[in-house]
Protein backbone atom coordinates (compact mmCIF):
# COMPACT_ATOMS: atom_id res chain seq x y z
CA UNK A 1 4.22 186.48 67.36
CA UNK A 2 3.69 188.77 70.42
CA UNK A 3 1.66 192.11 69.21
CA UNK A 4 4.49 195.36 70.74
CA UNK A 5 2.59 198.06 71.93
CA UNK A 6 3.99 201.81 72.14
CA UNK A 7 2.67 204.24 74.53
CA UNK A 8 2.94 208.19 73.67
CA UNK A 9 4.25 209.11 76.92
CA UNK A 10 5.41 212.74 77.11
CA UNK A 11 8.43 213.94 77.84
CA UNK A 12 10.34 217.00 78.12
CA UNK A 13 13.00 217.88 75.82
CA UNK A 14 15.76 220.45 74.93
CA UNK A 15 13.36 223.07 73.27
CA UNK A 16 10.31 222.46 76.11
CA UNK A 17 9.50 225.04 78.78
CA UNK A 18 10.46 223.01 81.67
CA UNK A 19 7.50 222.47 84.10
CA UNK A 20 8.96 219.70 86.40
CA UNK A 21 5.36 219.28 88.49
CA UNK A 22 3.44 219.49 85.71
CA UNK A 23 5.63 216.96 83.56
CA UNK A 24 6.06 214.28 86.72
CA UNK A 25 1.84 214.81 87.05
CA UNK A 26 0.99 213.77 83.25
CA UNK A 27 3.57 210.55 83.70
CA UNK A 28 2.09 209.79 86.67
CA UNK A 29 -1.74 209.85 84.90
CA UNK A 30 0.10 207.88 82.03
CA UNK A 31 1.04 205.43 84.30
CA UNK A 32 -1.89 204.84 85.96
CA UNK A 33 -4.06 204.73 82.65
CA UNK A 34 -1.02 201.61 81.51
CA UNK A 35 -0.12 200.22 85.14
CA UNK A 36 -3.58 198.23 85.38
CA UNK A 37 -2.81 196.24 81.81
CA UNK A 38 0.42 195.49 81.97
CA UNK A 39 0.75 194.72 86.32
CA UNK A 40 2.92 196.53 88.60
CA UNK A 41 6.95 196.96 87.32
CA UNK A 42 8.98 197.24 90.83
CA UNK A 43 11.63 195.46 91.83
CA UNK A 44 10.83 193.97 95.27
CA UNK A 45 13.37 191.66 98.41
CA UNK A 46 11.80 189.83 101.33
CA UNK A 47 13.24 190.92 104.08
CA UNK A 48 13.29 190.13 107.98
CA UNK A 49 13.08 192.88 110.33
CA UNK A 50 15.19 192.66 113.55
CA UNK A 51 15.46 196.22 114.59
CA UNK A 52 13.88 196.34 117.58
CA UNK A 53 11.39 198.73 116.39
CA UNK A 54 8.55 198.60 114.10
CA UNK A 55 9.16 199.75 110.34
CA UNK A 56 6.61 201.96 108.98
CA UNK A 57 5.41 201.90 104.87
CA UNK A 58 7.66 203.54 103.10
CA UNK A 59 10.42 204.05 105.61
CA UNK A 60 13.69 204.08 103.76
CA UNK A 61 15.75 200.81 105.14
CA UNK A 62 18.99 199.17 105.00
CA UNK A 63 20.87 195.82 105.39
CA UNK A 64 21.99 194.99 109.40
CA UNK A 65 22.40 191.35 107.95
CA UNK A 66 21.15 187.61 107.69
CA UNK A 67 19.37 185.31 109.09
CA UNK A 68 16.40 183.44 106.64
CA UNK A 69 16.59 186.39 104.53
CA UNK A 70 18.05 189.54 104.46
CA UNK A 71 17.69 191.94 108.36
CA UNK A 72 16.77 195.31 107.74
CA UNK A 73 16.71 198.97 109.94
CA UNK A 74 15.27 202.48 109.09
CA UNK A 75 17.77 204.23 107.77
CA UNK A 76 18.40 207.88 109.54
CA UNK A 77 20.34 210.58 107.90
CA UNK A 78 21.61 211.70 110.91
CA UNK A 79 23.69 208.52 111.83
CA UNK A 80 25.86 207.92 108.43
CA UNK A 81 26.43 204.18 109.28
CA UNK A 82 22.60 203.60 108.91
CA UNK A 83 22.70 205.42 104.62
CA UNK A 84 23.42 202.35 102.97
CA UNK A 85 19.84 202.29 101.74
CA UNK A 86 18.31 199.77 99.70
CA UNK A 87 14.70 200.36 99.19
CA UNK A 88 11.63 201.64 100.88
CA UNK A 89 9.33 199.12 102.96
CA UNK A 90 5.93 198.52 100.96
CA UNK A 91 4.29 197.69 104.05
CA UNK A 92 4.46 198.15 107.83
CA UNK A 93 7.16 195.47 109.23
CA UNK A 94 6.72 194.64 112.84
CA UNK A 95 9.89 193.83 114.92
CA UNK A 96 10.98 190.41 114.31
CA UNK A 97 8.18 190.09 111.19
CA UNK A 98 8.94 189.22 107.40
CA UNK A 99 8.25 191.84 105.23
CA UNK A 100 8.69 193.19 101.43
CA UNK A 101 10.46 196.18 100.68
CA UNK A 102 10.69 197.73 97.03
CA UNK A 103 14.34 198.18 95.53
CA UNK A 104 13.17 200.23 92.29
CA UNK A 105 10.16 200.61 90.32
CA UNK A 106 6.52 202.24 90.72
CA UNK A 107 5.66 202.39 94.10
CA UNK A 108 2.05 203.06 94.52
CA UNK A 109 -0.81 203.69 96.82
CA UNK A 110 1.25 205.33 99.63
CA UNK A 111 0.38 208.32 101.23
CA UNK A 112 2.56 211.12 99.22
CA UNK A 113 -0.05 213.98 100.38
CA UNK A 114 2.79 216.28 102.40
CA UNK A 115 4.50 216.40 98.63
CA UNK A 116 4.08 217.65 95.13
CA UNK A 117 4.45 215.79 92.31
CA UNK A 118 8.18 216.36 90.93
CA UNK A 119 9.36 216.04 94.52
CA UNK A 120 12.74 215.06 95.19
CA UNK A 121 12.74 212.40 98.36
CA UNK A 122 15.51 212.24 100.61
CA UNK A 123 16.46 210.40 104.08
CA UNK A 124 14.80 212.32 107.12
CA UNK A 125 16.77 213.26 110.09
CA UNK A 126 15.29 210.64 112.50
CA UNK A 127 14.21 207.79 109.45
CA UNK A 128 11.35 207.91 107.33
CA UNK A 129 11.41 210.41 104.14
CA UNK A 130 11.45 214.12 103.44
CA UNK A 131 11.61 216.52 100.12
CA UNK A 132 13.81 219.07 102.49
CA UNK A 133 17.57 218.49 101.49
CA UNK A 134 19.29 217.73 104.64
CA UNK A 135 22.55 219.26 105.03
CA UNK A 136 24.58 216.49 105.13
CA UNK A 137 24.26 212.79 103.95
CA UNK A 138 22.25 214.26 100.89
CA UNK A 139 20.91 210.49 99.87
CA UNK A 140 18.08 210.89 96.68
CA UNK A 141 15.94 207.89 97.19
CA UNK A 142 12.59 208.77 94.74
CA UNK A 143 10.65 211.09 92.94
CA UNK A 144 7.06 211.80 93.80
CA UNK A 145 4.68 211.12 90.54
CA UNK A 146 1.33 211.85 92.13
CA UNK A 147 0.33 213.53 95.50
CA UNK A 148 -2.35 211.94 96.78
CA UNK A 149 -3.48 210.37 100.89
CA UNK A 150 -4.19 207.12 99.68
CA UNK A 151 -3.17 205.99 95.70
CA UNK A 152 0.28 208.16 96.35
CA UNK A 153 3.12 207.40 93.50
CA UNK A 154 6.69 207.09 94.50
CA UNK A 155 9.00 206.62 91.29
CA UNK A 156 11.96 204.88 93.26
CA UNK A 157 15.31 205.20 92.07
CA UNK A 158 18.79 203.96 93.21
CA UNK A 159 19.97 205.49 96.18
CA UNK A 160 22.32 208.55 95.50
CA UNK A 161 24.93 210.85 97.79
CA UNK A 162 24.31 213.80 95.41
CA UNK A 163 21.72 216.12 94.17
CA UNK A 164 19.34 214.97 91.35
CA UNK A 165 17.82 217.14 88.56
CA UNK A 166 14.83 216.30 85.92
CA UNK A 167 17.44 215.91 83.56
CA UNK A 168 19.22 213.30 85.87
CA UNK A 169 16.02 211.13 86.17
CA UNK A 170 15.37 211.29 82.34
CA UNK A 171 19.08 210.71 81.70
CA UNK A 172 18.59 207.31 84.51
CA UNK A 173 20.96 209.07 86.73
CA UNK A 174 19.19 208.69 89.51
C-alpha cells in the first residue's frame, strides 16, 4: 500500500492578520523544501512558434493555430485579439522553433527579481508580463511565490479578465 504523506503548509484563514507577501514567501519556501521529492507539478503543451519574432521565457502566449502542434504569439494587452492566453513560455522559442510553454502549475527558476512575492501578474502593454494593472484587458495570468534573478517562482493560474484577491487564489478562483 502506498505510504500518504501530509505536509503542514500554512495558510491564512478568517481570524489571521492578512500578510499577503509574507504568506506567498513561506509557500514558496514550503515548496521548494517538497518540490525536489515529489518532481515538478505544472501542466506543460509543445508548441510551434510561427510569429515571426522570437518568444522570450516567460512571455505570456496564445494560440494563432496548427501545423505539427499547436502555433503560438506573445500575447499584448494592448491588441485584444492577441488575450486569449494560454500559458507562459518556459523557455526562449525562436521563430519557426518547437518549444514548451507551461499551462498551470509551479513555474520555477525564472527571473521574478522586478516583483515581490504576492505579486499579481498581468499582460504588459507591448507582451511579456507586468504586476501594474493595465487599464484595460485586465488578464491575471500568475502569482509571484519567490522574488529572486535566477530560481524565480511563478504560481500560474488560469487566465482571468478580472481582478484577483488572496482569497480568490486560496478559493482556486484564479
Amino acid at each position: 500500500m502506498a505510504e500518504t504523506n501530509t505536509y503542514d503548509l500554512p495558510y491564512p484563514t478568517n481570524a489571521d492578520v492578512v500578510d499577503v507577501a509574507g504568506d506567498i514567501q513561506a509557500l514558496a519556501e514550503a515548496i521548494d523544501s517538497v518540490l525536489p521529492t515529489i518532481g515538478l507539478p505544472l501542466h506543460t503543451l509543445e508548441v510551434r512558434n510561427v510569429s515571426g519574432v522570437s518568444i522570450t521565457k516567460g512571455d505570456p502566449v496564445y494560440v494563432t493555430g496548427y501545423t505539427t502542434k499547436p502555433t503560438i504569439a506573445k500575447s499584448d494587452t494592448a491588441t485584444v485579439g492577441t488575450m486569449k492566453v494560454v500559458g507562459l513560455a518556459q523557455s526562449n522559442i525562436g521563430n519557426n522553433t518547437d518549444g514548451v510553454i507551461v499551462l498551470s502549475g509551479i513555474f520555477s527558476d525564472i527571473n521574478t527579481a522586478s516583483y515581490t512575492a504576492g505579486d499579481i501578474l498581468y499582460v504588459a502593454s507591448g507582451g511579456g508580463l507586468t504586476a501594474t494593472a493595465p487599464a484595460s484587458n485586465l488578464l491575471t495570468v500568475g502569482v509571484v511565490a519567490k522574488s529572486n534573478s535566477t530560481s524565480g517562482i511563478i504560481i500560474v493560474t488560469s487566465p482571468r479578465f478580472r481582478s484577483s484577491t488572496w482569497g480568490a487564489l486560496k478559493e482556486g478562483l484564479l
